[in-house]
C-alpha atoms as a PDB file:
ATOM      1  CA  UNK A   1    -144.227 157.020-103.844  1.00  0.00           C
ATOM      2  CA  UNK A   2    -144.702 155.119-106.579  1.00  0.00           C
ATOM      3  CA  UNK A   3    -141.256 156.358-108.695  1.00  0.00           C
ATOM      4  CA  UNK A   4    -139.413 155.728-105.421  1.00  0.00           C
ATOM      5  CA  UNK A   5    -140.605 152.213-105.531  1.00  0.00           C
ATOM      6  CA  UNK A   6    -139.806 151.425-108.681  1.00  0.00           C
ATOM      7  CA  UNK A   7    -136.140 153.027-108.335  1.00  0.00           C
ATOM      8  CA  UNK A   8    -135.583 150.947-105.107  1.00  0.00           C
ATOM      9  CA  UNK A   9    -136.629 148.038-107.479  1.00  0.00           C
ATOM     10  CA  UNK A  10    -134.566 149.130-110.377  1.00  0.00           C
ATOM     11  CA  UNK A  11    -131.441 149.050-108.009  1.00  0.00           C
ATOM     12  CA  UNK A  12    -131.900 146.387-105.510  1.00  0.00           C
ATOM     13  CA  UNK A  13    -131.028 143.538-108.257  1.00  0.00           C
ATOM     14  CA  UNK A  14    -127.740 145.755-109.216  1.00  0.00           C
ATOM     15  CA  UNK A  15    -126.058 145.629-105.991  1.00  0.00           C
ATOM     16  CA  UNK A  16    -122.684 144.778-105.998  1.00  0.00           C
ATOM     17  CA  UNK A  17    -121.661 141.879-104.413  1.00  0.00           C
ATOM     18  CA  UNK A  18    -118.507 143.018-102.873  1.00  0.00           C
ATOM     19  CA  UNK A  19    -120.597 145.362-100.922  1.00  0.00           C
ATOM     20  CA  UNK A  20    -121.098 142.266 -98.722  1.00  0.00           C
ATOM     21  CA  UNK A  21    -117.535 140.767 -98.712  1.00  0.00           C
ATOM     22  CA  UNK A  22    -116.062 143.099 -96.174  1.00  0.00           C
ATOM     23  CA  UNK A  23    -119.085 141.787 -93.594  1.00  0.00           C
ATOM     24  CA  UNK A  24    -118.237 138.086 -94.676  1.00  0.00           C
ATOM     25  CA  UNK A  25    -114.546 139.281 -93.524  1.00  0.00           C
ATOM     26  CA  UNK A  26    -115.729 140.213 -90.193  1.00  0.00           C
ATOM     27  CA  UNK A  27    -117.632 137.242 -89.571  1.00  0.00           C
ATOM     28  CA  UNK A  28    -114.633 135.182 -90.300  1.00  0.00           C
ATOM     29  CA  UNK A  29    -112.726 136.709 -87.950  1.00  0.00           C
ATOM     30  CA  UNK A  30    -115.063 137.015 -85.415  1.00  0.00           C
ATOM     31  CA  UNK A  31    -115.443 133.230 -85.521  1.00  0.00           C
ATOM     32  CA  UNK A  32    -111.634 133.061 -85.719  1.00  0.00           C
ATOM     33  CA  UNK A  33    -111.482 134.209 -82.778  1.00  0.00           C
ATOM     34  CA  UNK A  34    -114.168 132.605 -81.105  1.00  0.00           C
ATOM     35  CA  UNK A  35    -113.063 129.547 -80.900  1.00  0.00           C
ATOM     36  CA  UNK A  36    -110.597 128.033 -78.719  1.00  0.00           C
ATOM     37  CA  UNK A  37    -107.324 128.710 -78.940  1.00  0.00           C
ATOM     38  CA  UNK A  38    -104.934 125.300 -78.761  1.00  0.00           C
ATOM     39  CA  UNK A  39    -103.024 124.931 -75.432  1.00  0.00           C
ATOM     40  CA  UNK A  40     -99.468 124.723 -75.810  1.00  0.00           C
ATOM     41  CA  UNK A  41     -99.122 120.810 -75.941  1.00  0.00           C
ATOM     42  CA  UNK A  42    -102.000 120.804 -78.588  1.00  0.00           C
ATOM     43  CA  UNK A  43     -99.829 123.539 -80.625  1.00  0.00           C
ATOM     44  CA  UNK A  44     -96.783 121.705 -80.383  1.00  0.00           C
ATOM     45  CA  UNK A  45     -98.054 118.345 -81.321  1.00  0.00           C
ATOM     46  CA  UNK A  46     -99.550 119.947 -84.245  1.00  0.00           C
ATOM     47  CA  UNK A  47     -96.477 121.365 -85.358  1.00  0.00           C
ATOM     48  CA  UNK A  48     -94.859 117.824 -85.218  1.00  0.00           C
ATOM     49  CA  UNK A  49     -97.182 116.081 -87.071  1.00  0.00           C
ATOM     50  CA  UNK A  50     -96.174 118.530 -89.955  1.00  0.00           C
ATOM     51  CA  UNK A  51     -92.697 117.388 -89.734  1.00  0.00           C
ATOM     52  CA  UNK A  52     -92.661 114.406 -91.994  1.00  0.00           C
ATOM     53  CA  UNK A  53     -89.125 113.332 -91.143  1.00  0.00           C
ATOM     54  CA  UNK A  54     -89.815 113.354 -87.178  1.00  0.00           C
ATOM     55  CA  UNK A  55     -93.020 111.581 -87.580  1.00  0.00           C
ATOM     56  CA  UNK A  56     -90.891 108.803 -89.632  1.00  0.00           C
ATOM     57  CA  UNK A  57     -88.834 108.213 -86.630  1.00  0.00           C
ATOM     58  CA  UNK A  58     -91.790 108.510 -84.451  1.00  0.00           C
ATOM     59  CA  UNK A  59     -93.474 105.855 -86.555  1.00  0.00           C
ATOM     60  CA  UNK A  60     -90.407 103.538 -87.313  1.00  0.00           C
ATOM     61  CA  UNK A  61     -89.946 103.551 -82.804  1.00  0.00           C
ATOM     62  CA  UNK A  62     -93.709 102.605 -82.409  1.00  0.00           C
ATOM     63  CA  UNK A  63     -92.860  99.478 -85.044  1.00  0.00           C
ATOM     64  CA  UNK A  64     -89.583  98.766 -83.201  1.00  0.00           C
ATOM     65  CA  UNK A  65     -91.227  98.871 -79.673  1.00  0.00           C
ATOM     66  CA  UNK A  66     -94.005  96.739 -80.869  1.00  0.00           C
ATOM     67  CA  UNK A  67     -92.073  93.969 -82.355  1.00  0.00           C
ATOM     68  CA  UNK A  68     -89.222  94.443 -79.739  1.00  0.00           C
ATOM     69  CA  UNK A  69     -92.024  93.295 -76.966  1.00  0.00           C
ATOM     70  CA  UNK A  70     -94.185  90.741 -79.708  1.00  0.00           C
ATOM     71  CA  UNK A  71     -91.153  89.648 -82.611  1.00  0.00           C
ATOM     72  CA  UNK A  72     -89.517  86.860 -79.779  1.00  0.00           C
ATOM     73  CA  UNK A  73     -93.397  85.924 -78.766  1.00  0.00           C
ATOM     74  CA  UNK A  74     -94.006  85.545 -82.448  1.00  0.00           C
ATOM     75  CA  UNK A  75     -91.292  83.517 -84.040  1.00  0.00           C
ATOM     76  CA  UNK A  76     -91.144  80.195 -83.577  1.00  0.00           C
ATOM     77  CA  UNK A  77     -88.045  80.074 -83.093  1.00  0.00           C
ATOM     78  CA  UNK A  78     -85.774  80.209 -79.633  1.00  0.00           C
ATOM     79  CA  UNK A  79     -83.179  82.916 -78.840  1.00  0.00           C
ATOM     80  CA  UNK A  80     -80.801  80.475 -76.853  1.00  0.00           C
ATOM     81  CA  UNK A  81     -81.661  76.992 -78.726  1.00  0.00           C
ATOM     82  CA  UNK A  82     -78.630  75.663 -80.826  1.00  0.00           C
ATOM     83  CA  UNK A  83     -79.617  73.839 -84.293  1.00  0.00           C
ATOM     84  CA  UNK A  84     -76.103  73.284 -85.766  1.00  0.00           C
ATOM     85  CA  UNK A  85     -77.782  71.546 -89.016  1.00  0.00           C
ATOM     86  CA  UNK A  86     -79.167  74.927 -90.097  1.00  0.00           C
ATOM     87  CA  UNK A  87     -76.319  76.736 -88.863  1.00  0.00           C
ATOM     88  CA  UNK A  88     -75.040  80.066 -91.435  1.00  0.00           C
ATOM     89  CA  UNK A  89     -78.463  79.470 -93.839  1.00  0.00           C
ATOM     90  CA  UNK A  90     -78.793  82.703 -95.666  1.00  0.00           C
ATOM     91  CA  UNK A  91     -82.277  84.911 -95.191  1.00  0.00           C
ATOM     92  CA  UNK A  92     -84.956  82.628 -96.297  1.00  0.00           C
ATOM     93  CA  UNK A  93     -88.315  82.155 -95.970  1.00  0.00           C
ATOM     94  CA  UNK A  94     -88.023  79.984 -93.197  1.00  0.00           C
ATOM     95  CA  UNK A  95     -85.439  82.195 -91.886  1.00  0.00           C
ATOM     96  CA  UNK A  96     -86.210  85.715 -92.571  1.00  0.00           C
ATOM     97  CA  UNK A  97     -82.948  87.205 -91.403  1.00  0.00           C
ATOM     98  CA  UNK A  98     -80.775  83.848 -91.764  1.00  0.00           C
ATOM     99  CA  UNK A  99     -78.801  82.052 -89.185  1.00  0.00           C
ATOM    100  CA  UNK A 100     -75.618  82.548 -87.638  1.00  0.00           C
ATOM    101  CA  UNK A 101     -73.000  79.806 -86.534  1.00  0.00           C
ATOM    102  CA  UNK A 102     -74.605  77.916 -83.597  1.00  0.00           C
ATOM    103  CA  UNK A 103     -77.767  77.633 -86.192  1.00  0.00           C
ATOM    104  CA  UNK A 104     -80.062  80.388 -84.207  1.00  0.00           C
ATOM    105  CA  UNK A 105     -82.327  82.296 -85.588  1.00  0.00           C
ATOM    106  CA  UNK A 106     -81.570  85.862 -85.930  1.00  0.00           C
ATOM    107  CA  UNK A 107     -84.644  87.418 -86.947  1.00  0.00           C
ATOM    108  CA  UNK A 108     -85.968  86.532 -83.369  1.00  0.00           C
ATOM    109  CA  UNK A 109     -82.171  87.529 -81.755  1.00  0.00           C
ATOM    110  CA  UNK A 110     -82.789  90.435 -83.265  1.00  0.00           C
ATOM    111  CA  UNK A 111     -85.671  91.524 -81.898  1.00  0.00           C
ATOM    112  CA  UNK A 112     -84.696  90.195 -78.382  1.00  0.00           C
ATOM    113  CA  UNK A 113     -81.532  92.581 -79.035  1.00  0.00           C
ATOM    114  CA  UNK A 114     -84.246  95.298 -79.691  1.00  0.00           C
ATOM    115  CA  UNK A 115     -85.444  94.325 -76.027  1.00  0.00           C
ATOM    116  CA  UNK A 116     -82.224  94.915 -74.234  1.00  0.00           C
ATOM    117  CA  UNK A 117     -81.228  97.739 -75.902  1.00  0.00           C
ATOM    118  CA  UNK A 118     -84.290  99.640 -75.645  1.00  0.00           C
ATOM    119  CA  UNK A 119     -84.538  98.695 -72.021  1.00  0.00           C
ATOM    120  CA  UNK A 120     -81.197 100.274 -71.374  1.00  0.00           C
ATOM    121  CA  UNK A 121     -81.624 103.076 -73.081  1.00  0.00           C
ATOM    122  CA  UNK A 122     -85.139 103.937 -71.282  1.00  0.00           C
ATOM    123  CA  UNK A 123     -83.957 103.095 -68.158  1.00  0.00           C
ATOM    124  CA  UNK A 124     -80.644 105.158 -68.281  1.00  0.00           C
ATOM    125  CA  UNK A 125     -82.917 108.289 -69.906  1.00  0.00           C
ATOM    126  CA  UNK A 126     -85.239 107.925 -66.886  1.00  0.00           C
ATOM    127  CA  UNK A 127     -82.528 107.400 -64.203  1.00  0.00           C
ATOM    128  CA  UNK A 128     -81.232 110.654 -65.985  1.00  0.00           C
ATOM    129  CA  UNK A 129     -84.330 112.531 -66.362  1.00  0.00           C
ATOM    130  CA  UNK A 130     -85.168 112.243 -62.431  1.00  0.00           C
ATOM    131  CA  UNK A 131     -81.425 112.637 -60.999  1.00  0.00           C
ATOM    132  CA  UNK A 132     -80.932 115.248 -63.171  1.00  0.00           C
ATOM    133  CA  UNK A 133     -84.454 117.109 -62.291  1.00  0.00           C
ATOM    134  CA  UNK A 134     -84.006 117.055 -58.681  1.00  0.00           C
ATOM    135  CA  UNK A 135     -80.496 118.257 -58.698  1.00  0.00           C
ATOM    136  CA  UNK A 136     -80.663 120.688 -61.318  1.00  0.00           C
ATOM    137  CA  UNK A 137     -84.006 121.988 -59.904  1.00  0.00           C
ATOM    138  CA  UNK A 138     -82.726 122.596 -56.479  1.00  0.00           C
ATOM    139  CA  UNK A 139     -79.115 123.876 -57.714  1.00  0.00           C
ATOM    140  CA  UNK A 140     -81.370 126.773 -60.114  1.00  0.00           C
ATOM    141  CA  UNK A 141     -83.893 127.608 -57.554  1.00  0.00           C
ATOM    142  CA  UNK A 142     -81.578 127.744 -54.766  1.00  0.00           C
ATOM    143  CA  UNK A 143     -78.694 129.667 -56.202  1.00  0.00           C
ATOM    144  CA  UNK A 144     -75.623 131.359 -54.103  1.00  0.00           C
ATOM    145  CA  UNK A 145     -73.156 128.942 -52.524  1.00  0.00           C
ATOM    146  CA  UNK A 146     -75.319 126.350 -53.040  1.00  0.00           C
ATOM    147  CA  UNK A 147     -75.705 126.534 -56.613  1.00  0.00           C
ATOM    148  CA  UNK A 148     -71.782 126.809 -56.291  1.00  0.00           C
ATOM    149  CA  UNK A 149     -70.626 124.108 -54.687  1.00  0.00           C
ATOM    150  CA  UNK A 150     -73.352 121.846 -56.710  1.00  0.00           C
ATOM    151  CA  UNK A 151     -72.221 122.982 -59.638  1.00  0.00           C
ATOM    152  CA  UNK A 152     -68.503 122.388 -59.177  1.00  0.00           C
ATOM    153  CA  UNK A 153     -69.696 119.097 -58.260  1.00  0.00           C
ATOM    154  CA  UNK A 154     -71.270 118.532 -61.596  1.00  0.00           C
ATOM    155  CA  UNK A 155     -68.217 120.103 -63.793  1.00  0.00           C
ATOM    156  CA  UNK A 156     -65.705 117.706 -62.195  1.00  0.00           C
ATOM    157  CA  UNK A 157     -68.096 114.321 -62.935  1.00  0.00           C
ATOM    158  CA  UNK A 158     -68.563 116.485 -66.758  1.00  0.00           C
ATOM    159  CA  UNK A 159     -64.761 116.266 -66.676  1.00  0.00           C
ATOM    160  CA  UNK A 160     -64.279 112.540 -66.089  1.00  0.00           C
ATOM    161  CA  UNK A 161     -63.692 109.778 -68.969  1.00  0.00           C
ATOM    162  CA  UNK A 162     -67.283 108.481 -69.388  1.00  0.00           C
ATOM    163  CA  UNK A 163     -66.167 105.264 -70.771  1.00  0.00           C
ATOM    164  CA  UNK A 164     -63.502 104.863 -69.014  1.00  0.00           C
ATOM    165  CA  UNK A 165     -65.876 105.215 -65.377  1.00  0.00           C
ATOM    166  CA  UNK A 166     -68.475 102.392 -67.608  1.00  0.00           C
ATOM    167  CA  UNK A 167     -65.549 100.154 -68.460  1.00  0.00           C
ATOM    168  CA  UNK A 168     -64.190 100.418 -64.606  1.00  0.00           C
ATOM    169  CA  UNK A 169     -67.420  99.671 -62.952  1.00  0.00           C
ATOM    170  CA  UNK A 170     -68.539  96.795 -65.507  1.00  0.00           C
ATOM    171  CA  UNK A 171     -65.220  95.124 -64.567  1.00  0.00           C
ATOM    172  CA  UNK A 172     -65.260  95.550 -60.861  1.00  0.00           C
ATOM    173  CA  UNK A 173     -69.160  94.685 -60.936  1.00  0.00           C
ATOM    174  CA  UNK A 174     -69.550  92.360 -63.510  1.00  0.00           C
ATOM    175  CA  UNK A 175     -70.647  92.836 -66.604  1.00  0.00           C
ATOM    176  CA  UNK A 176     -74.368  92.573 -66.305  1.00  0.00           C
ATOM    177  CA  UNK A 177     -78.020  94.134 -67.487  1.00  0.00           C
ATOM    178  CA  UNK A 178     -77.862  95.912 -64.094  1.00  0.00           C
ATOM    179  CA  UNK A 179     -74.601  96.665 -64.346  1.00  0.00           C
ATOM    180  CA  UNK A 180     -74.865  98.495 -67.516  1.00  0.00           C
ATOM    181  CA  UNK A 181     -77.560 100.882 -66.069  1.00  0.00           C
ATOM    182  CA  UNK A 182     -76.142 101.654 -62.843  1.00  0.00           C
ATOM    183  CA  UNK A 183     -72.475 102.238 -65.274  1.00  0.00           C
ATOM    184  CA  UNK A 184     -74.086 104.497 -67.437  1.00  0.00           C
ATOM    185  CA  UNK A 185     -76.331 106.633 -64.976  1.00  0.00           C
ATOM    186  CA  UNK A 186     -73.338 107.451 -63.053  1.00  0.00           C
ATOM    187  CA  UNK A 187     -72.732 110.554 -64.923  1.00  0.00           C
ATOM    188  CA  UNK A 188     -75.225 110.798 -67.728  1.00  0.00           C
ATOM    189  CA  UNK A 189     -77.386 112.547 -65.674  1.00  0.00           C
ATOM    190  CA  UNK A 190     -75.018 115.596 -65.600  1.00  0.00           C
ATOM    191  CA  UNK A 191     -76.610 116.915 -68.464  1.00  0.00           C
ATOM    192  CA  UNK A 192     -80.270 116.706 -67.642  1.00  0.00           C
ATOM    193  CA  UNK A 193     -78.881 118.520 -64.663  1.00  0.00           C
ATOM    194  CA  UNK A 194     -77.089 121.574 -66.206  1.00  0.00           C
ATOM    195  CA  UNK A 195     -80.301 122.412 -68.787  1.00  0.00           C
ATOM    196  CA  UNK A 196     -82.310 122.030 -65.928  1.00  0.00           C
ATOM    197  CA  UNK A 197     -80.885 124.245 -63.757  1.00  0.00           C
ATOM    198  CA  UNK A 198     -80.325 126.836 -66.584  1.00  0.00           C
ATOM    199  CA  UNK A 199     -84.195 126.712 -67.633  1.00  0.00           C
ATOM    200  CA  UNK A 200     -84.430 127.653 -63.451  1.00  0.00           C
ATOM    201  CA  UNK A 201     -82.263 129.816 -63.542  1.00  0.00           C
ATOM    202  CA  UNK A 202     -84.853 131.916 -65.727  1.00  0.00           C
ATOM    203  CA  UNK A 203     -87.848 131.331 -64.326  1.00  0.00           C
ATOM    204  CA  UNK A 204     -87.569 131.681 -60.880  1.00  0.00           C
ATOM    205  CA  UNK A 205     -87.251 135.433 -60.908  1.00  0.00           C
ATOM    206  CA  UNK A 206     -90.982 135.772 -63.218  1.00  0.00           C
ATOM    207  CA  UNK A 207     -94.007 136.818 -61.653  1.00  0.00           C
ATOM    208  CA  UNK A 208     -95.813 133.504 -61.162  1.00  0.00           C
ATOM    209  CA  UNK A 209     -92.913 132.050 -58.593  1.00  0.00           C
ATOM    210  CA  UNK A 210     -92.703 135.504 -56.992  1.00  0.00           C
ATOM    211  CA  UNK A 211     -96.293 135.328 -56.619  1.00  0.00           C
ATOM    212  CA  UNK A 212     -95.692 131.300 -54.662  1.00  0.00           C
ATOM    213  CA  UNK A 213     -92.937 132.705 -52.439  1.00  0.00           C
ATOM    214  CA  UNK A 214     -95.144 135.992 -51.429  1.00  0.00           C
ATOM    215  CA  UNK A 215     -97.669 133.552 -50.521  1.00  0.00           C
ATOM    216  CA  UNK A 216     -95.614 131.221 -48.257  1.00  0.00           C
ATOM    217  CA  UNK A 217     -95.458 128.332 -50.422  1.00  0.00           C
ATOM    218  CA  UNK A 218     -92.262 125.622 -50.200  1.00  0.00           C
ATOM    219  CA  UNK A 219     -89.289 124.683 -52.221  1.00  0.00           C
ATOM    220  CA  UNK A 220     -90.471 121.870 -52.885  1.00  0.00           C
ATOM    221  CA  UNK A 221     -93.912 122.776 -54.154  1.00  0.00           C
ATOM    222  CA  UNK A 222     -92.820 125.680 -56.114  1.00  0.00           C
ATOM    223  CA  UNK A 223     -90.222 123.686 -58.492  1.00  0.00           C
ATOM    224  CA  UNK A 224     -92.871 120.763 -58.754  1.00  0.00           C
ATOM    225  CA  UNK A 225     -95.520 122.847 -59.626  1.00  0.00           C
ATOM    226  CA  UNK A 226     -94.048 126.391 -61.308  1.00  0.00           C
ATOM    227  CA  UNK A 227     -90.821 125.919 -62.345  1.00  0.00           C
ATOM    228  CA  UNK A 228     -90.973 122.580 -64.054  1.00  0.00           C
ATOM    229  CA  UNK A 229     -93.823 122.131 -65.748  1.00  0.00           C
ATOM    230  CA  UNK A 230     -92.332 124.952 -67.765  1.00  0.00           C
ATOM    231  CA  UNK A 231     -88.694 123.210 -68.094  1.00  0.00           C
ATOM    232  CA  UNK A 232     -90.586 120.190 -69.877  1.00  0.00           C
ATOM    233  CA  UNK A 233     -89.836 121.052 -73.389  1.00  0.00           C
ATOM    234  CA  UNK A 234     -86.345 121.421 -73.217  1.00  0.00           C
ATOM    235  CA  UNK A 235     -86.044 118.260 -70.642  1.00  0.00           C
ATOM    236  CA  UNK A 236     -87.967 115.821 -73.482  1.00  0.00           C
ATOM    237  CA  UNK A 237     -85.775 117.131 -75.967  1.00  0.00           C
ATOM    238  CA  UNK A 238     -82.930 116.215 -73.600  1.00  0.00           C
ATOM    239  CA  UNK A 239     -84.528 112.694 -72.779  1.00  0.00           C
ATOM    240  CA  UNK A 240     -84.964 112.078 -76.507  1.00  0.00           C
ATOM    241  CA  UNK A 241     -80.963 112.216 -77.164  1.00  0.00           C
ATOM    242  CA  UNK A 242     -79.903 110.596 -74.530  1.00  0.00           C
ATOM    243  CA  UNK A 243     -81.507 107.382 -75.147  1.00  0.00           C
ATOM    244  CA  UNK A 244     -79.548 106.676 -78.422  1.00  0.00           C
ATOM    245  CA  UNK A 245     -76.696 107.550 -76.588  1.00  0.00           C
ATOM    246  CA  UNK A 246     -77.261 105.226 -73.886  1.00  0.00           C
ATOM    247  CA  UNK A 247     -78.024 102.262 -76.659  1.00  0.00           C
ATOM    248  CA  UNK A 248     -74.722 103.187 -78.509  1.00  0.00           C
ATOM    249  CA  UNK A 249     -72.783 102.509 -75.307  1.00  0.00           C
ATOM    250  CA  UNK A 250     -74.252  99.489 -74.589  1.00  0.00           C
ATOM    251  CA  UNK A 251     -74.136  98.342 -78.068  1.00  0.00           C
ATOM    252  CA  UNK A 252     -70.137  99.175 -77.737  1.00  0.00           C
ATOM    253  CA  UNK A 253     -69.870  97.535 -74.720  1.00  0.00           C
ATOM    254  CA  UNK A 254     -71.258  94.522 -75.499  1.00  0.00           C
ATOM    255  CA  UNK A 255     -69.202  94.541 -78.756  1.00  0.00           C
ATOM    256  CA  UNK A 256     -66.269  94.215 -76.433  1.00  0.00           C
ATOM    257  CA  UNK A 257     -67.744  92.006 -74.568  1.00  0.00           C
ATOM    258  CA  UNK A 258     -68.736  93.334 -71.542  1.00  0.00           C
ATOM    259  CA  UNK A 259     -72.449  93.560 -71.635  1.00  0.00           C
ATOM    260  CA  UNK A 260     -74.756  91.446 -72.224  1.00  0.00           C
ATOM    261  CA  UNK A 261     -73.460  87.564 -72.089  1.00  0.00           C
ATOM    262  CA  UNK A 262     -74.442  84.766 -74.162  1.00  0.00           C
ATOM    263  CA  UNK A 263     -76.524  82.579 -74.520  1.00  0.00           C
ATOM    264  CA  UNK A 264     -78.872  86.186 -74.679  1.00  0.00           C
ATOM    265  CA  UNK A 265     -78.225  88.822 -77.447  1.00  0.00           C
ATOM    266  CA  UNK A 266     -77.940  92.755 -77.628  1.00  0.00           C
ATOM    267  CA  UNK A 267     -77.016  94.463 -81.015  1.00  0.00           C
ATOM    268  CA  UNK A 268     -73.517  94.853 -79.726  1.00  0.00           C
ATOM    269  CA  UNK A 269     -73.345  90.837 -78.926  1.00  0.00           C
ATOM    270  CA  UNK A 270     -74.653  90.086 -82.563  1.00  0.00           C
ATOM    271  CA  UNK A 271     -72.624  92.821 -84.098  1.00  0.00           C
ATOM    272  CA  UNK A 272     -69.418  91.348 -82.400  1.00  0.00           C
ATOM    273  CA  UNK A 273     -70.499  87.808 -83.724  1.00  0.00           C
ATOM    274  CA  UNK A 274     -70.770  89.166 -87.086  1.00  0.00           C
ATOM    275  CA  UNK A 275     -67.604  91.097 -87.665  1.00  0.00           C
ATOM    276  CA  UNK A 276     -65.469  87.758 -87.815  1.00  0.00           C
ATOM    277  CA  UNK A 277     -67.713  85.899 -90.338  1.00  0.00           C
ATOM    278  CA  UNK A 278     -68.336  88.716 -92.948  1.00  0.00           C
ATOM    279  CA  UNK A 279     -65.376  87.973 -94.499  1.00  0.00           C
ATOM    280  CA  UNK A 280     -66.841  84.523 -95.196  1.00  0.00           C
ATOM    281  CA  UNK A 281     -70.090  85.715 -97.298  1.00  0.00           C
ATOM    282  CA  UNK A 282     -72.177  85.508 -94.073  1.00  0.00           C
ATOM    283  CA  UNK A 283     -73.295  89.105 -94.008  1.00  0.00           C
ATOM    284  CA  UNK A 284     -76.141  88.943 -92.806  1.00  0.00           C
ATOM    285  CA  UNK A 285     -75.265  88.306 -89.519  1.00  0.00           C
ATOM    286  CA  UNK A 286     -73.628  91.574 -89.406  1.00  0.00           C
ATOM    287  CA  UNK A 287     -75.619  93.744 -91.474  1.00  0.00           C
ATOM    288  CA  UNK A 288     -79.288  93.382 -89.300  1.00  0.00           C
ATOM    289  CA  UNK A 289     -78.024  94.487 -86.065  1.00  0.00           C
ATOM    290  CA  UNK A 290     -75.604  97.333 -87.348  1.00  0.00           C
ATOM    291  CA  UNK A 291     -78.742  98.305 -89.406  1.00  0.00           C
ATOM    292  CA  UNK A 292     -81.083  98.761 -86.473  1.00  0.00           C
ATOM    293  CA  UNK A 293     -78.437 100.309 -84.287  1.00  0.00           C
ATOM    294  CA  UNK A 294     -77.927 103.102 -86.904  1.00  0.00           C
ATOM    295  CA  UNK A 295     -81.442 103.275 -87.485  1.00  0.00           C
ATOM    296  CA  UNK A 296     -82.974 103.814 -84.152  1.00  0.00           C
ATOM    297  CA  UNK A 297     -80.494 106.313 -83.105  1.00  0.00           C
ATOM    298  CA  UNK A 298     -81.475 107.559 -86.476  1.00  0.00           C
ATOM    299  CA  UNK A 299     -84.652 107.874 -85.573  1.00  0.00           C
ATOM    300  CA  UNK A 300     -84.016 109.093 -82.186  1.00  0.00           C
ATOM    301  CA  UNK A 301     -82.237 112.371 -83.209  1.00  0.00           C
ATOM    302  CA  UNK A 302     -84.839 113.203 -86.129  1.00  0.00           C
ATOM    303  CA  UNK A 303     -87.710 112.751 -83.215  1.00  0.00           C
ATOM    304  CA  UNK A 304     -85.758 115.088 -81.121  1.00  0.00           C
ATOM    305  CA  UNK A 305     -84.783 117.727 -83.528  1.00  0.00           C
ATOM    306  CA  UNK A 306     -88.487 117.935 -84.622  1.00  0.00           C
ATOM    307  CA  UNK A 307     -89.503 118.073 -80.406  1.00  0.00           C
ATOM    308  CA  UNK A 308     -86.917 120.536 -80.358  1.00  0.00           C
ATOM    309  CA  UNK A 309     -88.479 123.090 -83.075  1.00  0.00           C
ATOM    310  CA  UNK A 310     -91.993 122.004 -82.229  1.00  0.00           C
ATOM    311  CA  UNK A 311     -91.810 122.507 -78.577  1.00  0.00           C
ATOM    312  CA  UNK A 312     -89.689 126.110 -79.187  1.00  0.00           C
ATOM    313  CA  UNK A 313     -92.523 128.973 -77.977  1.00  0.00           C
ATOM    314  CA  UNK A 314     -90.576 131.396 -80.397  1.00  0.00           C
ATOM    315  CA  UNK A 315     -92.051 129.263 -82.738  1.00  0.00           C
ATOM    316  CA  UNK A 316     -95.904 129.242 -81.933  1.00  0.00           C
ATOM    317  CA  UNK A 317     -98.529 130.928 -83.853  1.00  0.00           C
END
């Protein structure tokens, strides 16, 4: 007893540690997988935060939003009030983006520009985003002649000038704010309507929704609550490019003078100011809102192409 004693002693010490590291393994794992797994929103915000050119945009909107709703509040300056003294004053400290002819500020036109645009371009994305859900929903889910006729509807408004229906209604309406939106929902919610009814078109014949119909449940409450809270992804992508769109046709609309009207400023008003007076060493008045147009729809189409991979379930973990 006593020699087996002392041989357990003599060994114990000389154990090898990677005796051990195939337990340590398994407890890794096992913890791996006891803990919660991320939903799919957690996933795909996750994957976005690792795309460093999407989270620019992300972060360079949040700044525009923010001083497109405080910048006006802030400055002490008017958008409409003429000072002809100080008119064409180059950026300054007094001035941060200059003047332009009539002597108004344009660091606080500018971000009153940021207002309208923005403001169109939401409003047209969410005019799309619910015209667009509601038609291509019920086109999808319903399918036969109804999906026919709907969809021959949509191909001939897909085959119509878009800006020659905006220019038509802004001069038999008026060119107004309203105006604009009502002009450029018209049709840009064919679109939203086509990927919606494709994503539909796939869905509707899985398990789940077979599963709603065996149990008597309604149109209605089967595409609001199966079909699309799984269209989402591909519907914010969507939403995400079509708001830079929408602020590029406004902006060129009001550069030919049928949006927004002065005394108030878009980009597209400033921009059309500009263009006459850069010849004349005033560039400034041209270079801040071409600058912020470019940006933002910059930064609209990185944030979307990063929604677009993030959002992707091919792509998940």
């Amino acid at each position: 007893m006593g020699l087996r004693k002392e041989v357990n002693n003599q060994h114990s010490p000389s154990v090898p540690d990677e005796w051990f590291r195939p337990i340590n393994r398994a407890e890794q794992n096992a913890e791996k997988v006891s803990r919660p797994s991320l939903s799919y929103w957690q996933d795909a915000w996750h994957r976005l935060l690792k795309n460093r050119l999407a989270m620019t945009g992300l972060v360079f909107l949040f700044f525009l939003a923010i001083m497109a709703i405080f910048g006006p509040i802030w400055s002490p300056y008017s958008v409409t009030t003429i000072d002809l003294p100080n008119q064409n004053l180059a950026p300054s400290s007094s001035h941060w983006f200059g003047t332009d002819d009539l002597g108004r500020d344009v660091f606080t036109r500018t971000w009153y520009g940021a207002r309208i645009s923005l403001f169109v371009g939401l409003m047209a994305a969410l005019i799309d985003f619910f015209v667009g859900i509601i038609y291509g929903g019920i086109s999808g889910y319903k399918g036969g002649r109804v999906d026919n006729i709907m969809m021959r509807i949509v191909e001939i408004l897909y085959g119509l000038p878009y800006l020659l229906i905006v220019i038509l209604l802004l001069v038999v309406m008026g060119p107004s704010l309203t105006t604009i939106i009502v002009a450029l929902s018209v049709t840009g919610w064919v679109g939203m309507a086509r990927i919606v009814r494709g994503q539909v078109l796939q869905l509707k014949n899985y398990e789940f929704v077979l599963a709603s119909q065996s149990f008597g449940a309604k149109t209605k409450r089967i595409i609001r609550k199966n079909l699309l809270p799984n269209t989402m992804g591909p519907i914010i992508v969507q939403m995400t490019l079509t708001v830079p769109s929408a602020i590029f046709a406004e902006s060129f609309l009001s550069f030919l003078g049928l949006g927004i009207q002065a005394p108030y400023a878009s980009w597209g008003v400033m921009a059309n100011d500009g263009l006459s007076t850069i010849l004349s060493g005033h560039w400034w008045r041209l270079f801040f809102p071409a600058f912020f147009i470019s940006a933002t729809m910059f930064a609209f189409n990185v944030l979307g192409d990063g929604l677009q991979d993030a959002l992707d379930p091919k792509l998940r973990e």
